[in-house]
Protein backbone atom coordinates (compact mmCIF):
# COMPACT_ATOMS: atom_id res chain seq x y z
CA UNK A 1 29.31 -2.38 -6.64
CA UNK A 2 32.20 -2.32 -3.89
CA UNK A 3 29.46 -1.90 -0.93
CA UNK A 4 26.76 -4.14 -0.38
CA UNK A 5 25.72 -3.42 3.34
CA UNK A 6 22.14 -2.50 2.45
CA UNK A 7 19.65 -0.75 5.54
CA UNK A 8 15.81 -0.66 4.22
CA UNK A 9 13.66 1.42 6.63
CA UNK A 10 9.91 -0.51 6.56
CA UNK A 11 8.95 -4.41 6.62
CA UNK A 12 5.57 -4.02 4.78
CA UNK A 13 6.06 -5.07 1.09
CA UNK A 14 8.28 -2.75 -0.61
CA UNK A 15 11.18 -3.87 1.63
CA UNK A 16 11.04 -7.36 1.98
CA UNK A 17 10.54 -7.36 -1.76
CA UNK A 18 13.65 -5.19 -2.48
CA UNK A 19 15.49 -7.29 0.22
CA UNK A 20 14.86 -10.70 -1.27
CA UNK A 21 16.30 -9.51 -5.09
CA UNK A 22 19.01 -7.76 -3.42
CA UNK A 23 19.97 -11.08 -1.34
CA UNK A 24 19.69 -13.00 -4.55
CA UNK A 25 22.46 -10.51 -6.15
CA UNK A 26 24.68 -10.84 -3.38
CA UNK A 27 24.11 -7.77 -1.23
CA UNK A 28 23.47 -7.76 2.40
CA UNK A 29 20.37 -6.59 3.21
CA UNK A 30 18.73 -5.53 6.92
CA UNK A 31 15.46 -4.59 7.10
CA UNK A 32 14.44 -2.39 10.21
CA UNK A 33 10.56 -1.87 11.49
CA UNK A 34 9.44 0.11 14.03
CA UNK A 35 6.46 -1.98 14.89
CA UNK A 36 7.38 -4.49 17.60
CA UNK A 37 5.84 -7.49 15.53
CA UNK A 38 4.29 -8.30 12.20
CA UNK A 39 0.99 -6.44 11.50
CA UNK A 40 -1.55 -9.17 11.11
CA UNK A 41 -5.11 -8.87 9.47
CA UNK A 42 -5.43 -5.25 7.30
CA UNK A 43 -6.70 -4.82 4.34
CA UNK A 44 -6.75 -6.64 1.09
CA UNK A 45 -4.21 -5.35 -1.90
CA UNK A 46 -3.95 -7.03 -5.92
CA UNK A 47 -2.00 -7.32 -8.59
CA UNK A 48 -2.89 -6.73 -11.90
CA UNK A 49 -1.44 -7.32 -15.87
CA UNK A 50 1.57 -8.72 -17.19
CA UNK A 51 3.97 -6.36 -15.67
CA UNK A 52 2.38 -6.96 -11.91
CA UNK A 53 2.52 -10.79 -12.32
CA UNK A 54 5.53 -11.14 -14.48
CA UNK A 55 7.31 -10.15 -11.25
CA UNK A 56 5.56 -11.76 -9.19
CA UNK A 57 6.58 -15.19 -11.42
CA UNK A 58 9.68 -14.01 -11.06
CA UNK A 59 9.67 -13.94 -7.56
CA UNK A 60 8.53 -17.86 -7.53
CA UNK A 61 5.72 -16.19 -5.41
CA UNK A 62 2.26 -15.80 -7.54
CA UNK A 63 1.66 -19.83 -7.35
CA UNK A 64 1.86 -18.74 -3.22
CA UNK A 65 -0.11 -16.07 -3.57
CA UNK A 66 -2.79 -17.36 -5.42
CA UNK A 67 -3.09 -20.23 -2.59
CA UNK A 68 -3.79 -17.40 0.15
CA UNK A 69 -5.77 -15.25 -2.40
CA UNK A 70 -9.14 -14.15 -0.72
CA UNK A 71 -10.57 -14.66 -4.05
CA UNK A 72 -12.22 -10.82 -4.11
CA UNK A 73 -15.72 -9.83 -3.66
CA UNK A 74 -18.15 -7.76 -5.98
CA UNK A 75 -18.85 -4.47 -4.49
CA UNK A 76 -22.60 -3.52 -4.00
CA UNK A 77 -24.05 -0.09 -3.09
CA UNK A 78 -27.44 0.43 -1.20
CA UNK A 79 -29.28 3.40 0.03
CA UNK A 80 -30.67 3.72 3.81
CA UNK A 81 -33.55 0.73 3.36
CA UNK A 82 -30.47 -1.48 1.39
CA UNK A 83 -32.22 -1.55 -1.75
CA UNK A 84 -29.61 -1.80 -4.81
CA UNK A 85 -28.28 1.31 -6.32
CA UNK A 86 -24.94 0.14 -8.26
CA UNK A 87 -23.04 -3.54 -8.00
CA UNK A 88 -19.48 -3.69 -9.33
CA UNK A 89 -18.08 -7.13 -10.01
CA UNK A 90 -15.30 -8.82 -8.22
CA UNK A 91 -12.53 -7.94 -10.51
CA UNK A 92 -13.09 -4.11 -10.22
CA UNK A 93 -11.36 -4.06 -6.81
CA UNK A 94 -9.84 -7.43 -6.82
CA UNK A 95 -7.69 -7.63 -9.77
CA UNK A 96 -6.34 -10.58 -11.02
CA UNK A 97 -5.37 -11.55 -8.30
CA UNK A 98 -6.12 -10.08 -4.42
CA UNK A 99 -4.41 -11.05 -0.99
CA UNK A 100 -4.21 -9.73 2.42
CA UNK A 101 -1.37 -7.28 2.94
CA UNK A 102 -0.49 -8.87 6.23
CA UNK A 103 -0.36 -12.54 4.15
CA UNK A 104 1.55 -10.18 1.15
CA UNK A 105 4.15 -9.36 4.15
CA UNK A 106 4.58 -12.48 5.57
CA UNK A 107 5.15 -14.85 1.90
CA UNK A 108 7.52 -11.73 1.42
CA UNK A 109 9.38 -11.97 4.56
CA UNK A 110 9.87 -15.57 4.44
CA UNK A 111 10.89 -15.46 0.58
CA UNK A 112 13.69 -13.51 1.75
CA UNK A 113 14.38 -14.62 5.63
CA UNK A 114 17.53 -16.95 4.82
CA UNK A 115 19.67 -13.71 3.02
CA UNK A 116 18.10 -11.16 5.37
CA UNK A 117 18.08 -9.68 8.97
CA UNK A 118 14.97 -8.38 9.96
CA UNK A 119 14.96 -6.24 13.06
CA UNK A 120 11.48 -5.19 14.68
CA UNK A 121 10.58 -3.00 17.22
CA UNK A 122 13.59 -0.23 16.14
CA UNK A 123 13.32 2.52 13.82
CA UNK A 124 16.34 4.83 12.68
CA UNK A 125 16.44 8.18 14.76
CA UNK A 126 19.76 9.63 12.74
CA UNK A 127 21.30 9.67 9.34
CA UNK A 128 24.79 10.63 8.41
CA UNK A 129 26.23 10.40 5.39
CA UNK A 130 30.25 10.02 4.82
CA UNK A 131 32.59 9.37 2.09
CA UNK A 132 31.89 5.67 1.95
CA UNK A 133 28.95 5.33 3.73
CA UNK A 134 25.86 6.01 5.68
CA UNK A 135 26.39 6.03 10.08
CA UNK A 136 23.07 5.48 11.20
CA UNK A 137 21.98 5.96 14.72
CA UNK A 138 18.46 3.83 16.02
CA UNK A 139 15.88 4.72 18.33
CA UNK A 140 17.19 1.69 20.35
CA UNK A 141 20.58 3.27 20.80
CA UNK A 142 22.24 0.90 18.19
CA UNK A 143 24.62 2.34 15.68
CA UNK A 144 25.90 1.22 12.51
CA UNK A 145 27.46 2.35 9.36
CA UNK A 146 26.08 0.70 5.78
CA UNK A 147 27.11 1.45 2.40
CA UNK A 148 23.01 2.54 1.25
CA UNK A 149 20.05 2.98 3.31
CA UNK A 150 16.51 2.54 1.36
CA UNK A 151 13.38 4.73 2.83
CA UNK A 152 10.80 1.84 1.65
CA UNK A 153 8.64 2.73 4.52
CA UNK A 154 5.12 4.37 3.86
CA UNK A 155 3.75 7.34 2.70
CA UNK A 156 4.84 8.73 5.73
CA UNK A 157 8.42 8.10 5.59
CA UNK A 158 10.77 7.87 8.29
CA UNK A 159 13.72 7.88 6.19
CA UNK A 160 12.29 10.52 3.89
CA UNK A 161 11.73 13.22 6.34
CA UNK A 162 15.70 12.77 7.82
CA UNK A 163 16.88 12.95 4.50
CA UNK A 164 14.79 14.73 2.50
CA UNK A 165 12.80 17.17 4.12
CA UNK A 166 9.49 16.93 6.46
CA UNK A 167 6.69 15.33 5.64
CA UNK A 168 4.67 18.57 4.48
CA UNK A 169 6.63 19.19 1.61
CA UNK A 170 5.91 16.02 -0.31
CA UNK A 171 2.65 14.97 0.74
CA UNK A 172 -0.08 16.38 -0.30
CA UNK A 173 -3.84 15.82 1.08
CA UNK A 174 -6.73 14.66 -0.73
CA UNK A 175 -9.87 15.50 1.55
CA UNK A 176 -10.41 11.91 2.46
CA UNK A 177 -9.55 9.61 5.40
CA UNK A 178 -9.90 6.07 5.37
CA UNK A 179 -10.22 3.43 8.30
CA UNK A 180 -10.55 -0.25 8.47
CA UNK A 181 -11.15 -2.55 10.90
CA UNK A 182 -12.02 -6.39 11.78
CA UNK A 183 -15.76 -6.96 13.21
CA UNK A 184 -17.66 -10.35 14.15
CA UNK A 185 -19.52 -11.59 10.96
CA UNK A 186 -23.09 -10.12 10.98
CA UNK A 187 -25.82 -12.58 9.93
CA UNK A 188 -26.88 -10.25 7.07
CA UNK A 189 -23.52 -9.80 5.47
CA UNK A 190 -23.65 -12.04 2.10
CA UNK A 191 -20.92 -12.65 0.09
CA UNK A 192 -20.22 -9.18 -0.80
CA UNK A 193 -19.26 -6.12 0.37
CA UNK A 194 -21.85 -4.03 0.83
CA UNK A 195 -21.92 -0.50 1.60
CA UNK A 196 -24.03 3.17 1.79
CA UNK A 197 -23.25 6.52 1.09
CA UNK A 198 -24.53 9.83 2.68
CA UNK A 199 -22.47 13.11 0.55
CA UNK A 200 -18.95 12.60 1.40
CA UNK A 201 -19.15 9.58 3.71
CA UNK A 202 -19.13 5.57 2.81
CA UNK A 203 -19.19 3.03 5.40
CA UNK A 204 -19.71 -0.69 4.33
CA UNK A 205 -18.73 -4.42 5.43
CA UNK A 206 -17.35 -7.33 3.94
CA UNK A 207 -16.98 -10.94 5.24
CA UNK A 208 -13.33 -12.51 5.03
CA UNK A 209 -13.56 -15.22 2.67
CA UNK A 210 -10.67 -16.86 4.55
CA UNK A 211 -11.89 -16.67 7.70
CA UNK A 212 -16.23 -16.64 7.41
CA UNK A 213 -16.61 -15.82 11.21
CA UNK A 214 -15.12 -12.12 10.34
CA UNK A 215 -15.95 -9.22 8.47
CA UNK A 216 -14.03 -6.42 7.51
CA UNK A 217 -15.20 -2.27 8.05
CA UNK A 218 -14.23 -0.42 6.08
CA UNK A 219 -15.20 3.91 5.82
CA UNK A 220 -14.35 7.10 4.76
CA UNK A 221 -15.34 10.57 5.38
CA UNK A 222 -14.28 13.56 3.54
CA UNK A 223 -12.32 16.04 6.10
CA UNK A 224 -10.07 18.98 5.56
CA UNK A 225 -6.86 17.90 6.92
CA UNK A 226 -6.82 16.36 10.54
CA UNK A 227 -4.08 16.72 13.64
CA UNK A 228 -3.92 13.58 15.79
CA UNK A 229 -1.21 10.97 17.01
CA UNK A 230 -0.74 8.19 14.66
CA UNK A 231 -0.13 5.94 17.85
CA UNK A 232 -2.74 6.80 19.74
CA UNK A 233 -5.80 4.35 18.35
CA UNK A 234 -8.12 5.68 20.78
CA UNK A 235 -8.23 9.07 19.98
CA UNK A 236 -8.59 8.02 15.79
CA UNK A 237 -11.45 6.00 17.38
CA UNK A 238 -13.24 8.80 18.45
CA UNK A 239 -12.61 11.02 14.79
CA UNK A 240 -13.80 8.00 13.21
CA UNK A 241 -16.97 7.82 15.34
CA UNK A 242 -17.51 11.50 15.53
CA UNK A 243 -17.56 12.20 11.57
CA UNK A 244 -19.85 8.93 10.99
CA UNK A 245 -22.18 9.64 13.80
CA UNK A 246 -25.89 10.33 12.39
CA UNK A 247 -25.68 7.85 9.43
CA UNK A 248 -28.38 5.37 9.11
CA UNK A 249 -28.35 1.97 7.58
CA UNK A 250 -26.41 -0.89 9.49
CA UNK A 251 -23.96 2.04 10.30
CA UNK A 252 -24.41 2.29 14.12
CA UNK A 253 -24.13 -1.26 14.39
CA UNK A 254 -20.97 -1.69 12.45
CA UNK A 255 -19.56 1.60 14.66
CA UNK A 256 -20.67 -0.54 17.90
CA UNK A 257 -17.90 -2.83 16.87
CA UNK A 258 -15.04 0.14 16.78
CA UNK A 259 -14.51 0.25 20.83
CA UNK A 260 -13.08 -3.51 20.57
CA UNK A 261 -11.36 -3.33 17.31
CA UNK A 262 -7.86 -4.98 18.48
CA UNK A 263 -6.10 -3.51 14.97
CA UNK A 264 -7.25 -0.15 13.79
CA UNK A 265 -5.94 0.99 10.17
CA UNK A 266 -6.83 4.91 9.92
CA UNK A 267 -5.05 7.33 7.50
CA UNK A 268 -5.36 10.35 5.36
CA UNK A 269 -6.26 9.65 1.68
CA UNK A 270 -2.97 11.22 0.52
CA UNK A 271 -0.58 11.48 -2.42
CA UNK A 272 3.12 11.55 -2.38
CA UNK A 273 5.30 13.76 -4.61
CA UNK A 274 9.52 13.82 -4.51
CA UNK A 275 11.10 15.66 -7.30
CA UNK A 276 14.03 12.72 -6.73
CA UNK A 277 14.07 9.65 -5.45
CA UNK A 278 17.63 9.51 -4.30
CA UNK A 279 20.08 11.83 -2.48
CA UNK A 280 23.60 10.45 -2.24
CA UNK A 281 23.74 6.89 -0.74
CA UNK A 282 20.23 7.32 0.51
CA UNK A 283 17.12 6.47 -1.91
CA UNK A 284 13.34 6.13 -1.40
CA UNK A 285 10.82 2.94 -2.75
CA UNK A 286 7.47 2.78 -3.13
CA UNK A 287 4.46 4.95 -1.33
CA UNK A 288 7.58 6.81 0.29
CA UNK A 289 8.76 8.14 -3.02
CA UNK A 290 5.74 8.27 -5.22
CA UNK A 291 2.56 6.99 -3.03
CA UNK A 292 -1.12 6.96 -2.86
CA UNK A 293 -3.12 6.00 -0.01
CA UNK A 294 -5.35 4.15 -2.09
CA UNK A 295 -6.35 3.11 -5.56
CA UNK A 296 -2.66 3.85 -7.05
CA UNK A 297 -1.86 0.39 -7.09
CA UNK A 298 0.75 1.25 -4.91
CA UNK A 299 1.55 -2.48 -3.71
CA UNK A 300 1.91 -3.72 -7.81
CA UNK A 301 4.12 -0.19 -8.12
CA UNK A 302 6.46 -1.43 -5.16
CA UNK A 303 6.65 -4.90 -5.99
CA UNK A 304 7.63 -3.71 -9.42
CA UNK A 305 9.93 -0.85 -8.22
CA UNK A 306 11.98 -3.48 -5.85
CA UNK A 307 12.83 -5.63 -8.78
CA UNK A 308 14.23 -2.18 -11.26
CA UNK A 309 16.18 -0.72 -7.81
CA UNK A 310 17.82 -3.99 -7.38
CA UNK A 311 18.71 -5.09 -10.46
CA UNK A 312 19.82 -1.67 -11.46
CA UNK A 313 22.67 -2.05 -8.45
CA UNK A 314 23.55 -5.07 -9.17
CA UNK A 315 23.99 -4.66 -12.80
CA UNK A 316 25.82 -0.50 -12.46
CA UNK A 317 29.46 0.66 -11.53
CA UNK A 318 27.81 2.62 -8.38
CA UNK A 319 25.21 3.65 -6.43
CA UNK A 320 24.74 6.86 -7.99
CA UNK A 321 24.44 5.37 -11.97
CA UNK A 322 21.99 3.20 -10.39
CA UNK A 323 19.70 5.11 -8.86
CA UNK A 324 19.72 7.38 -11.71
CA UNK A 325 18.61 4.78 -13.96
CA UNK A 326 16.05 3.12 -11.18
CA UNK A 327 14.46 6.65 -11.32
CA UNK A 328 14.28 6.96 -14.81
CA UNK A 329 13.08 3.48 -15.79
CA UNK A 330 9.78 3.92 -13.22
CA UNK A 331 9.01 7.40 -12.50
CA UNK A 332 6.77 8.22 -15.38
CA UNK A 333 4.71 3.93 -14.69
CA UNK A 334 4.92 5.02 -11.34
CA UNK A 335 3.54 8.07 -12.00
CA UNK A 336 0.66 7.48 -14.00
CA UNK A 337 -0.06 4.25 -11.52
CA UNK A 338 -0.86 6.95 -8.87
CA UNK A 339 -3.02 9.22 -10.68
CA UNK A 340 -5.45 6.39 -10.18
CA UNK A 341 -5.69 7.04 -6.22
CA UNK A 342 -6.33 11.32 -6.78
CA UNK A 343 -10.33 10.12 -7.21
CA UNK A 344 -10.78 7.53 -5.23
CA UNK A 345 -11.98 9.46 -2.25
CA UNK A 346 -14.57 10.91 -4.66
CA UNK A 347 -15.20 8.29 -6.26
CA UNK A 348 -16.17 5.82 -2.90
CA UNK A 349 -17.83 8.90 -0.98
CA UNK A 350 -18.67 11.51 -3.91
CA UNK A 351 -19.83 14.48 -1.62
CA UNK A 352 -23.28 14.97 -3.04
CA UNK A 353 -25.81 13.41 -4.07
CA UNK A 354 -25.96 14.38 -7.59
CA UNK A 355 -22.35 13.14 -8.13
CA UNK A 356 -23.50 9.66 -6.29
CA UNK A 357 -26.21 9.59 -8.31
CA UNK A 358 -24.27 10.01 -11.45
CA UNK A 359 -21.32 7.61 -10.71
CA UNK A 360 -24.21 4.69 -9.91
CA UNK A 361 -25.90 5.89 -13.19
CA UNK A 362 -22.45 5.64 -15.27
CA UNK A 363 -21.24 2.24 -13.63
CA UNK A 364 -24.46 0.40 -14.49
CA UNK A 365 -23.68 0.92 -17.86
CA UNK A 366 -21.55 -2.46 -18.96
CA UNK A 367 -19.69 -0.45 -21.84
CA UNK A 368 -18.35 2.49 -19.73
CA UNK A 369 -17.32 -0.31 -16.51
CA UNK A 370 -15.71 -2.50 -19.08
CA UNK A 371 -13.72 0.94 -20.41
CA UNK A 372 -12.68 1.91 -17.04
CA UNK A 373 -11.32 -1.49 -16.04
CA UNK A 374 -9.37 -1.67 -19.30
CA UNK A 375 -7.63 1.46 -18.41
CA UNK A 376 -7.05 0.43 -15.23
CA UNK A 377 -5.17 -2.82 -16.80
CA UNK A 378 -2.66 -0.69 -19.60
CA UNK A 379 -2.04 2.21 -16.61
CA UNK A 380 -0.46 -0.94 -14.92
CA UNK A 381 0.81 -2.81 -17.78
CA UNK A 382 2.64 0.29 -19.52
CA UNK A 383 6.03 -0.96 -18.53
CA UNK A 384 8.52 -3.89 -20.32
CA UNK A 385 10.45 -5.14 -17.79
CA UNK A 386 14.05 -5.05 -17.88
CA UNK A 387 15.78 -8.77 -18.13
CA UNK A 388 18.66 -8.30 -15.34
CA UNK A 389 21.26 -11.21 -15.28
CA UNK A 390 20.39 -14.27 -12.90
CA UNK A 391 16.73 -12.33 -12.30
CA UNK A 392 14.89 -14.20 -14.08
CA UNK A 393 14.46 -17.33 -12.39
CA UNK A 394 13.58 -17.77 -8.50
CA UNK A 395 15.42 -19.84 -6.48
């Protein structure tokens, strides 16, 4: 390609990832975020099969990784008086291998710092696309003109809703919302994450392996679809207190610890659809183009997805063959990865108690857990990764 002025819209994982090959082929990437610094703390994401970690080892990053892994925990639900009902072992939610996304995100950014301007606090108001390239206009007042601009910025996509449409018509809720937070360690919290369910509602804790003196909360509720500010923690503070109120267990104790959360992660459980990825010079990555809030192993997808989008344009006459081909190769692995986050809501907070009852009755049973986390590993592993020229080692 003639043009190698690359804009990617989101610092999270998707971008830094796609930034980092795309330095390595030459290009010029900048990576804009609208949050004024890195996001520290957040929940922990993993990796999972050959396809997962053979990028990863590409990368030069899993040896990393694995350093700051946080290890996993086995999952273990109780009723009201925390007696037993179903324990899950560590690699159910773990993976092979699980990390922080705010660690994820920083390994990420500093993989890729030396070939890559990173610009925080600035978002991209404007999108215009000419002849040769893409004028861009930024919530700072900055302009600029690049030859592609990459929406790799969430489920709910900046870049995606100035290019392709609002939000509405791509993203589609799933009855769930999700919320995590960081809480002083409780003296009964074990090393586990531990957690009760009233129909439609889950709220748990789990101590941070790499840091003991904290504990993670994590809930959900089920909820038709909610209106609120995404930037306005205090008000999500109160929806999250409001639809929990009346649980018993440890639940009004973990809720006590809301008010002085510093960080706050609340979203809709939510899934993504674009009939294509690309339009023009302008293309979408990860949870932007084919997301799910949770349980679509949307971080493996992106990590994956970076690696295809940049090889493909650094290995195709133009923009256009490229993304073609970048679609192609991952829609249907990307795809199927998702599917895997349409029943997670149900299945963390099934919304009554028969359906509790019979997902604790199912999971005890070692032959149908084993079966379930062997389809998890082929729905990630069902792609051969392409061998681009000077990909394959890290520098």
């Amino acid at each position: 390609m003639s043009g190698k002025n690359v804009l990617i819209s989101g610092a999270s994982v998707a971008g830094p990832a796609l930034a980092y090959w795309l330095g390595r082929y030459g290009f010029r990437p900048t990576v804009v975020e609208v949050a004024p610094e890195p996001r520290e703390g957040g929940y922990a994401v993993d990796f999972r099969g050959p396809t997962h970690l053979g990028v990863l080892e590409r990368m030069g990053l899993l040896d990393r990784i694995r350093e700051r892994q946080t290890g996993g925990m086995p999952i273990r639900f109780v009723d009201e008086r925390e007696r037993t009902l179903l324990r899950l072992p560590t690699e159910f939610a773990g993976g092979a291998v699980e990390i922080r996304r705010s660690d994820l995100s920083e390994l990420l950014r500093e993989h890729s710092a030396d070939i890559t301007e990173y610009r925080f606090g600035d978002s991209i108001s404007a999108l215009t696309e000419t002849a040769d390239g893409v004028h861009v206009t930024f919530e700072s007042g900055d302009e600029g003109t690049f030859d592609l601009v990459i929406g790799a910025d969430g489920l709910h996509s900046n870049v995606r809703a100035l290019a392709f449409g609002p939000e509405r018509e791509y993203v589609k809720h799933l009855g769930y919302y999700v919320a995590g937070w960081e809480m002083p360690s409780p003296s009964w919290l074990a090393q586990e994450a531990v957690g009760v369910n009233t129909p439609g509602k889950y709220v748990s804790a789990a101590v941070d392996h790499l840091n003991p003196a904290m504990a993670g909360a994590y809930v959900l509720f089920k909820s038709p679809e909610l209106r609120y500010d995404r930037r306005d923690v205090e008000q999500q503070k109160r929806l999250i207190a409001e639809n929990l109120a009346g649980m018993g267990w440890r639940t009004p104790e973990i809720l006590g610890t809301l008010p002085a959360a510093k960080q706050l992660y609340f979203d809709s459980i939510s899934r993504a659809d674009v009939p294509n990825w690309s339009t023009g010079r302008i293309a979408l990555l990860g949870d932007a183009a084919c997301g799910a809030t949770l349980g679509g192993m949307g971080t493996g997808t992106a990590i994956v997805a970076a690696y295809v989008l940049a090889g493909e344009l650094a290995n195709s006459g133009d923009h256009r063959t490229a993304f073609t081909r970048y679609e192609n190769l991952l829609r249907e692995y990307a795809t199927e990865c998702q599917k895997g986050g349409e029943g997670t809501g149900k299945f963390l907070a099934p919304d009554t108690r028969l359906k509790t009852w019979l997902r604790n009755k199912s999971l005890s049973n070692k032959l149908v857990l084993k079966l379930m986390l062997k389809a998890g590993e082929e729905r990630s592993s069902n792609l051969t990764l392409p061998d681009y020229p000077h990909a394959t080692a890290a520098r």
